[in-house]
C-alpha atoms as a PDB file:
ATOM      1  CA  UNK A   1      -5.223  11.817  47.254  1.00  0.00           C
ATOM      2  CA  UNK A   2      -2.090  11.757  48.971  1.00  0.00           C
ATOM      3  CA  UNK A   3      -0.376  15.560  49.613  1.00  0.00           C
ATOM      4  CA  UNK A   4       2.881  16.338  48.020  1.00  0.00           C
ATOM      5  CA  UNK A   5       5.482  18.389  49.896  1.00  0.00           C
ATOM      6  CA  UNK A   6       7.145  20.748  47.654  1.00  0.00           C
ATOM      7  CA  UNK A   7      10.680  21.564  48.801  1.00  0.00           C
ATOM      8  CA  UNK A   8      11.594  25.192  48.501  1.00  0.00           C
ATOM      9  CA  UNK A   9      14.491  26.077  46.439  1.00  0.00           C
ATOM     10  CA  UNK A  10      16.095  27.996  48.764  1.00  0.00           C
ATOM     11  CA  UNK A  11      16.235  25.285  51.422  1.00  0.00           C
ATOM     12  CA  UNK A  12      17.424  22.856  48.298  1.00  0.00           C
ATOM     13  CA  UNK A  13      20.856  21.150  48.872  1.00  0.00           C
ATOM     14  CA  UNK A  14      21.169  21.921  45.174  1.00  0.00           C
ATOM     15  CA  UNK A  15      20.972  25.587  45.427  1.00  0.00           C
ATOM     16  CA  UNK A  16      23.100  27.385  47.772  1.00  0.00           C
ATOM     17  CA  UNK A  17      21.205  30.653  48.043  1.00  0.00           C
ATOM     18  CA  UNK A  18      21.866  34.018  47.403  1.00  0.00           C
ATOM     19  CA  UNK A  19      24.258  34.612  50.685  1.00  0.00           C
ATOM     20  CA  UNK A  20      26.123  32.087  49.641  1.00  0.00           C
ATOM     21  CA  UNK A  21      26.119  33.354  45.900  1.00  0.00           C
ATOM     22  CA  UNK A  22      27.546  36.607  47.654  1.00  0.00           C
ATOM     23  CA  UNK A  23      29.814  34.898  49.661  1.00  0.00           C
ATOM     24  CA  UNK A  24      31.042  33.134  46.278  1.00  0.00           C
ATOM     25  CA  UNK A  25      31.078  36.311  44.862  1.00  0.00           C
ATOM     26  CA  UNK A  26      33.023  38.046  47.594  1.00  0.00           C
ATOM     27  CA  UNK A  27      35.518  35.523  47.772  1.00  0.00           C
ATOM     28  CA  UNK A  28      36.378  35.319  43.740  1.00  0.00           C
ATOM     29  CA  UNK A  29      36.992  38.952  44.000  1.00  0.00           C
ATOM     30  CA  UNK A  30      39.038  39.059  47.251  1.00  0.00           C
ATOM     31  CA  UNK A  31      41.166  36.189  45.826  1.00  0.00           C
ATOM     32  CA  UNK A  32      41.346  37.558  42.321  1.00  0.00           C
ATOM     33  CA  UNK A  33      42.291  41.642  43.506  1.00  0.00           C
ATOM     34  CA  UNK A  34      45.259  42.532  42.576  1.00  0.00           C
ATOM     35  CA  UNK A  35      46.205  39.537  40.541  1.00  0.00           C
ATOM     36  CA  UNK A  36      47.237  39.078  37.184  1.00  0.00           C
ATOM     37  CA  UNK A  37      48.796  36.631  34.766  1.00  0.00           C
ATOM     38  CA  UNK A  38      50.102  33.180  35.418  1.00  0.00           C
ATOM     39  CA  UNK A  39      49.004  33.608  39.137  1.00  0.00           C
ATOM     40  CA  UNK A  40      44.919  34.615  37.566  1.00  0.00           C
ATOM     41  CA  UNK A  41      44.137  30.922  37.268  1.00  0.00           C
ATOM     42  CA  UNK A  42      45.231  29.509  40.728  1.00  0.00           C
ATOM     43  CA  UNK A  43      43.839  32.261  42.455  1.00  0.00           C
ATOM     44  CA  UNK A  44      40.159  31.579  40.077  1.00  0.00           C
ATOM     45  CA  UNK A  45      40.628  27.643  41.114  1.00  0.00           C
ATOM     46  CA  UNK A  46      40.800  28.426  44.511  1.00  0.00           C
ATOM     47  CA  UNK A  47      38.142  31.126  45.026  1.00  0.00           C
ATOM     48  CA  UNK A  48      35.661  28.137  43.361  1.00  0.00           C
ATOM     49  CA  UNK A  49      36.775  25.945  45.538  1.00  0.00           C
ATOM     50  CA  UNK A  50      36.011  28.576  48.439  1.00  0.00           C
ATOM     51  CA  UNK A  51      32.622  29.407  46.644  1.00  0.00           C
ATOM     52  CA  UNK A  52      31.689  25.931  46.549  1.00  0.00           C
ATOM     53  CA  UNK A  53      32.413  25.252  50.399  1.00  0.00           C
ATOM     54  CA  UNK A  54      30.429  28.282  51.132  1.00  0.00           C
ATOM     55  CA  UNK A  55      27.874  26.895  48.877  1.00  0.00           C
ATOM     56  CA  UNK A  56      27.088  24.044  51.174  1.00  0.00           C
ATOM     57  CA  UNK A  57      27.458  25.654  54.667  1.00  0.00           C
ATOM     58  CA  UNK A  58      25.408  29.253  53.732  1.00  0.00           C
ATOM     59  CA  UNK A  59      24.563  29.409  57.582  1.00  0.00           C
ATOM     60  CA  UNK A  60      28.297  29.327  58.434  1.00  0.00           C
ATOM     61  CA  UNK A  61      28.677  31.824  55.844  1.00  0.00           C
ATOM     62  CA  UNK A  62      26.179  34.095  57.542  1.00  0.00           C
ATOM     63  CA  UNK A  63      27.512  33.915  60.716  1.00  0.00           C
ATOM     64  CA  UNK A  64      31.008  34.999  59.926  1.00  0.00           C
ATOM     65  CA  UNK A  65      29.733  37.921  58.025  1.00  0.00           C
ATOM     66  CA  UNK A  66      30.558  40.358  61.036  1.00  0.00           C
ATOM     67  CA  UNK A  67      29.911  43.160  61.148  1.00  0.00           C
ATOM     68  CA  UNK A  68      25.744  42.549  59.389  1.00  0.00           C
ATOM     69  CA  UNK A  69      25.746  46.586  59.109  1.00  0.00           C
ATOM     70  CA  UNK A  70      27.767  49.348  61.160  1.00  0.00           C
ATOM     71  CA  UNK A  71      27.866  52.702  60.737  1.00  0.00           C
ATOM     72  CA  UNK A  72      30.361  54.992  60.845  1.00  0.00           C
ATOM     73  CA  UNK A  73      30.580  58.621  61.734  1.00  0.00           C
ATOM     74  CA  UNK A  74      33.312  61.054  60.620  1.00  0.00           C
ATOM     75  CA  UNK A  75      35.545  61.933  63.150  1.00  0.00           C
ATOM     76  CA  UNK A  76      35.462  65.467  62.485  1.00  0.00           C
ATOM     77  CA  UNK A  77      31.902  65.989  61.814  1.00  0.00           C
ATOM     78  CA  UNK A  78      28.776  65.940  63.745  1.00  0.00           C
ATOM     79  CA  UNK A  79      26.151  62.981  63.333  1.00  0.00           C
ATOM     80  CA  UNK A  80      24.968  62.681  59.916  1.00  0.00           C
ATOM     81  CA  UNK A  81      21.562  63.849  58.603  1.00  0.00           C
ATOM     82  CA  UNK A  82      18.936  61.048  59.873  1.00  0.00           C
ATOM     83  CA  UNK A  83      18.573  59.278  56.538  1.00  0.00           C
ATOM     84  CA  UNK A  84      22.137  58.787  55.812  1.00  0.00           C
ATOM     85  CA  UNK A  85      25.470  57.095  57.317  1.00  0.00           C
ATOM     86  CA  UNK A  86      28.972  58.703  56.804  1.00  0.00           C
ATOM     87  CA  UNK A  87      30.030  54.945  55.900  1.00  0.00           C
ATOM     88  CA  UNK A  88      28.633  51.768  56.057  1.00  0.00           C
ATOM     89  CA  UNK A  89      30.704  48.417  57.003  1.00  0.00           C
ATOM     90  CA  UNK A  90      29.105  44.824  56.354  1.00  0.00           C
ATOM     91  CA  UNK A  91      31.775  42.123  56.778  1.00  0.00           C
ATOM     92  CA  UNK A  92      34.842  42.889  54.921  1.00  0.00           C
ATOM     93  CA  UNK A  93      33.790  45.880  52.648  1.00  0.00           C
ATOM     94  CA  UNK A  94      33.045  49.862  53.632  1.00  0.00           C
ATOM     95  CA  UNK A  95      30.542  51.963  51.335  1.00  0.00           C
ATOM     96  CA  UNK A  96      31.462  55.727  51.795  1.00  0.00           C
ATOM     97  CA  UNK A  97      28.831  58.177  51.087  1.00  0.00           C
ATOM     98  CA  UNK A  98      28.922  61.062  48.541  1.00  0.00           C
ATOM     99  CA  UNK A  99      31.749  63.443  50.042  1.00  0.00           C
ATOM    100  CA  UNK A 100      31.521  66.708  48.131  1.00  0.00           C
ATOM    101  CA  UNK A 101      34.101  68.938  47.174  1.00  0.00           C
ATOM    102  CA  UNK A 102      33.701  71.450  48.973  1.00  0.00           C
ATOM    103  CA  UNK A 103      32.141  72.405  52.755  1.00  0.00           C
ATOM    104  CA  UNK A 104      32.276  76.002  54.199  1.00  0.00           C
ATOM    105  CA  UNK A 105      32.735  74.724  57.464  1.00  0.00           C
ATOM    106  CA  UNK A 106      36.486  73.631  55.933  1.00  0.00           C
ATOM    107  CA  UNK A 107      37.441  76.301  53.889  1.00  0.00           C
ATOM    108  CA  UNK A 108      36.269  80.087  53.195  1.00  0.00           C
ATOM    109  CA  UNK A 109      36.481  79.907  49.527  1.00  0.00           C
ATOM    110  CA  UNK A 110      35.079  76.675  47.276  1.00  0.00           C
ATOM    111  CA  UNK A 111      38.033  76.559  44.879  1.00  0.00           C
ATOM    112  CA  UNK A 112      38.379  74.773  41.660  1.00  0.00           C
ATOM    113  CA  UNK A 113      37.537  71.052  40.348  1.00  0.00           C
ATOM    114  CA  UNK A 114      40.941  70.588  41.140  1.00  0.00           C
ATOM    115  CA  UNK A 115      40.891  71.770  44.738  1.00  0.00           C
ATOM    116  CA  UNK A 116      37.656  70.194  45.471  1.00  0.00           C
ATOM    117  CA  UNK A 117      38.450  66.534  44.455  1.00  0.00           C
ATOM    118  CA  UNK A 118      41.874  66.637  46.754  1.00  0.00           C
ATOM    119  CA  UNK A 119      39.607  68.266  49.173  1.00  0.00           C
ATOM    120  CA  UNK A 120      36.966  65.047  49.076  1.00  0.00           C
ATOM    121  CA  UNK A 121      39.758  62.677  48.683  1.00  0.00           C
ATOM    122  CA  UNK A 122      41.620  63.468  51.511  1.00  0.00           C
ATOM    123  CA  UNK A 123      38.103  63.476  53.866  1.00  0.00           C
ATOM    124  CA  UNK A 124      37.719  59.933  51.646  1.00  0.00           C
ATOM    125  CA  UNK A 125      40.903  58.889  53.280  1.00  0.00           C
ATOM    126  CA  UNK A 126      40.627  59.799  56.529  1.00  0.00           C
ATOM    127  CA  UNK A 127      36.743  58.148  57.181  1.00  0.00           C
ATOM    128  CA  UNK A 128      38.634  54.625  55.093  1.00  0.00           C
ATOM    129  CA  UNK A 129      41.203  54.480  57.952  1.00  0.00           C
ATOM    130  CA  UNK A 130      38.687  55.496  60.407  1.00  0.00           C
ATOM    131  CA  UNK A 131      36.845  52.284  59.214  1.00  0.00           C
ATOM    132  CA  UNK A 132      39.990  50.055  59.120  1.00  0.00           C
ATOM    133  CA  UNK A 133      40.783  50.451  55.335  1.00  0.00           C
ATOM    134  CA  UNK A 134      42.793  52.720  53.133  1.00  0.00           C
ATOM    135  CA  UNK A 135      43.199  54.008  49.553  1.00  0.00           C
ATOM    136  CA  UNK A 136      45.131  50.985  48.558  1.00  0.00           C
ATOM    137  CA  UNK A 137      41.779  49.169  49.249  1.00  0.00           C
ATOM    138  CA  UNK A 138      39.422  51.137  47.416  1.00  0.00           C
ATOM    139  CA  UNK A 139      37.563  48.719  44.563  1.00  0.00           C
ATOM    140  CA  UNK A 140      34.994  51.279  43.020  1.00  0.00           C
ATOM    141  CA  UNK A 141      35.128  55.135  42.802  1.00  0.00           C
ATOM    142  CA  UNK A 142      32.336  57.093  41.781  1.00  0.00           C
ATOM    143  CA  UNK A 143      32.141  61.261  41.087  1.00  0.00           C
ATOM    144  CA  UNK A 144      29.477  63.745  40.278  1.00  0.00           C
ATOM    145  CA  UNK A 145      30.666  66.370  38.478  1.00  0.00           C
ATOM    146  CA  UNK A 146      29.153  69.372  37.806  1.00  0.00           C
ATOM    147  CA  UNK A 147      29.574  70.547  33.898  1.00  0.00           C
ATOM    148  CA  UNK A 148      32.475  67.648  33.372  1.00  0.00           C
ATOM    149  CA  UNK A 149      33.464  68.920  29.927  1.00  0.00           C
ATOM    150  CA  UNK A 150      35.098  71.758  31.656  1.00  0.00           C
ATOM    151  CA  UNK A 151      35.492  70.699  35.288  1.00  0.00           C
ATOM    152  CA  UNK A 152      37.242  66.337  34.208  1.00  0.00           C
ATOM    153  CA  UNK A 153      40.614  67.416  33.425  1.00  0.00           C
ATOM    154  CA  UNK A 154      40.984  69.679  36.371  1.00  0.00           C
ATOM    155  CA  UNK A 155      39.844  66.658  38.176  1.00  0.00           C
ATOM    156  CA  UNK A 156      41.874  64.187  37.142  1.00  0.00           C
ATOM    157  CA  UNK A 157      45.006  66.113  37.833  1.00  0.00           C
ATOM    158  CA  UNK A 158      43.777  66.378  41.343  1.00  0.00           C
ATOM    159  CA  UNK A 159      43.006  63.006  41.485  1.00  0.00           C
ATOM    160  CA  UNK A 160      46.929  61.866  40.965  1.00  0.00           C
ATOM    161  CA  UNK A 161      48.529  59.930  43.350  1.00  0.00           C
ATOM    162  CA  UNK A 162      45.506  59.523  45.734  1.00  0.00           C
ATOM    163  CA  UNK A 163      45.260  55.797  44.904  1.00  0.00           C
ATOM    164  CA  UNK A 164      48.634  53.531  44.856  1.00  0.00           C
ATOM    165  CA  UNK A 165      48.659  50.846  41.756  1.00  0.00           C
ATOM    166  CA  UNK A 166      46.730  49.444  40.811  1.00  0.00           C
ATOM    167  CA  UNK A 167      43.788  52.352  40.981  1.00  0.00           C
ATOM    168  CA  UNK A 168      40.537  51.592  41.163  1.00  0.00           C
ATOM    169  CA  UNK A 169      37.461  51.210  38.897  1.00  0.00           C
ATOM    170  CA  UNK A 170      36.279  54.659  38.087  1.00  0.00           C
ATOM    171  CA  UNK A 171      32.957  55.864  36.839  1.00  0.00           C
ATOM    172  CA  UNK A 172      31.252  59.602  36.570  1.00  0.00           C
ATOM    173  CA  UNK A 173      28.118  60.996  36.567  1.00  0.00           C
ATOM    174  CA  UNK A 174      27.649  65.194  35.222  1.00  0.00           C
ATOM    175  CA  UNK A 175      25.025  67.461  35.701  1.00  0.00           C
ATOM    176  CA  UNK A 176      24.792  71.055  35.896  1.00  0.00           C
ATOM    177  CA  UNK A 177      26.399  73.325  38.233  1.00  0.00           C
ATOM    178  CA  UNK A 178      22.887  74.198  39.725  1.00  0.00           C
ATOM    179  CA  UNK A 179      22.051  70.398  40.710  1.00  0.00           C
ATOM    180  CA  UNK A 180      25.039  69.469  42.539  1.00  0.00           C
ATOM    181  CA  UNK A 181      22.610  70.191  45.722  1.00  0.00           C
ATOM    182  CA  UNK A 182      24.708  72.918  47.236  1.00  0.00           C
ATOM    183  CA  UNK A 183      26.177  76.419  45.120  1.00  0.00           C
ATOM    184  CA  UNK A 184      30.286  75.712  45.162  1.00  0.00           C
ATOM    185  CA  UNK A 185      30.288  72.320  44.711  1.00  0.00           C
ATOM    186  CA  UNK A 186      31.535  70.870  41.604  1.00  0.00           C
ATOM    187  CA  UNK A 187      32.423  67.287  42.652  1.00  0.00           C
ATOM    188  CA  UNK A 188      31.028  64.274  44.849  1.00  0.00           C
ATOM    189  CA  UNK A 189      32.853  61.163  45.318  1.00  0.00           C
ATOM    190  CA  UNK A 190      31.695  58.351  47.288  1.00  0.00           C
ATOM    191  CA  UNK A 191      33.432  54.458  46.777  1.00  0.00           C
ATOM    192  CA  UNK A 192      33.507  50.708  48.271  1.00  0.00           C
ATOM    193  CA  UNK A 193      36.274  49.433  49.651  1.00  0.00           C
ATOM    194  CA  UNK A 194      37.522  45.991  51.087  1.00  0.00           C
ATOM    195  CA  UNK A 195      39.074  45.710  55.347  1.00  0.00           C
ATOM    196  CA  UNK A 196      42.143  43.956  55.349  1.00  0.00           C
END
């Protein structure tokens, strides 16, 4: 009986793999940011046409992925704790980690919701450009807050004009004032953004 050689999907011609799903991925939402209306459709034609090139040359995709994974380290703070980066850049995106609201190394007194999120934004800012982005850049936002009935409207007055149009997604997460890991802190914010 004569062996048959069973062809692995992921070396298939038909399937392009998942790095070049991501890369497809990537590039409809690079091509697609920041447009809208008549110009939503070109921009969609054209990132499929760049998805399906990167469909059938994955290893080219891979290499021009630079960097893989680099991390970053705040300026103005020593090394991070040894499981964590500050930030993390793989090709043309940056994940920041949680920045809380508040650090007694910064300021004497932890302030309100209000102080604290302009507090982490501005650190948010600095470690973006640090990393060769900005705020205009910033895809995803995501906050902790601590008892967010009270402590959301405070924040979102802080939060005003830290992003330029149009702002990012947003999400939250609450919890009680006694798990935001630290006593003070009533906000965390961490995000991904895209290098130019």
């Amino acid at each position: 009986m004569a062996a048959t050689r069973v062809r692995s999907p992921r070396h298939s011609p038909r399937s392009p793999g998942r790095r070049a799903a991501l890369t497809a991925g990537l590039v409809t939402l690079a091509s697609t940011a920041g447009v809208t209306g008549d110009a939503a459709p070109a921009a969609e034609e054209s990132a499929t046409q760049a998805a399906s090139s990167a469909g059938t040359s994955a290893s080219n995709s891979a290499a021009a992925w630079s960097p893989r994974k680099l991390a970053i380290t705040r300026k103005d703070r020593a090394a991070p704790h040894p499981l964590l980066s500050h930030a993390v850049r793989s090709g043309p995106l940056v994940f920041l980690a949680g920045s809380g609201g508040w650090y007694p190394e910064d300021r004497p007194d932890p302030g309100d919701a209000k102080v604290q999120i302009d507090s982490a934004l501005r650190a948010m800012k600095m470690l973006l450009e640090q990393a060769g982005s900005s705020m205009a850049n910033v895809l995803k936002v995501h906050m902790t807050i601590a008892d967010p009935n009270r402590n959301l409207p405070l924040i979102n007055e802080g939060y005003k004009g830290h992003f330029p149009d149009p702002p990012p997604a947003r999400s939250y997460s609450g919890c009680g004032v006694d798990q935001m890991g630290r006593d003070g802190v009533l906000v965390q914010v961490d995000c991904v953004a895209v290098v130019d």
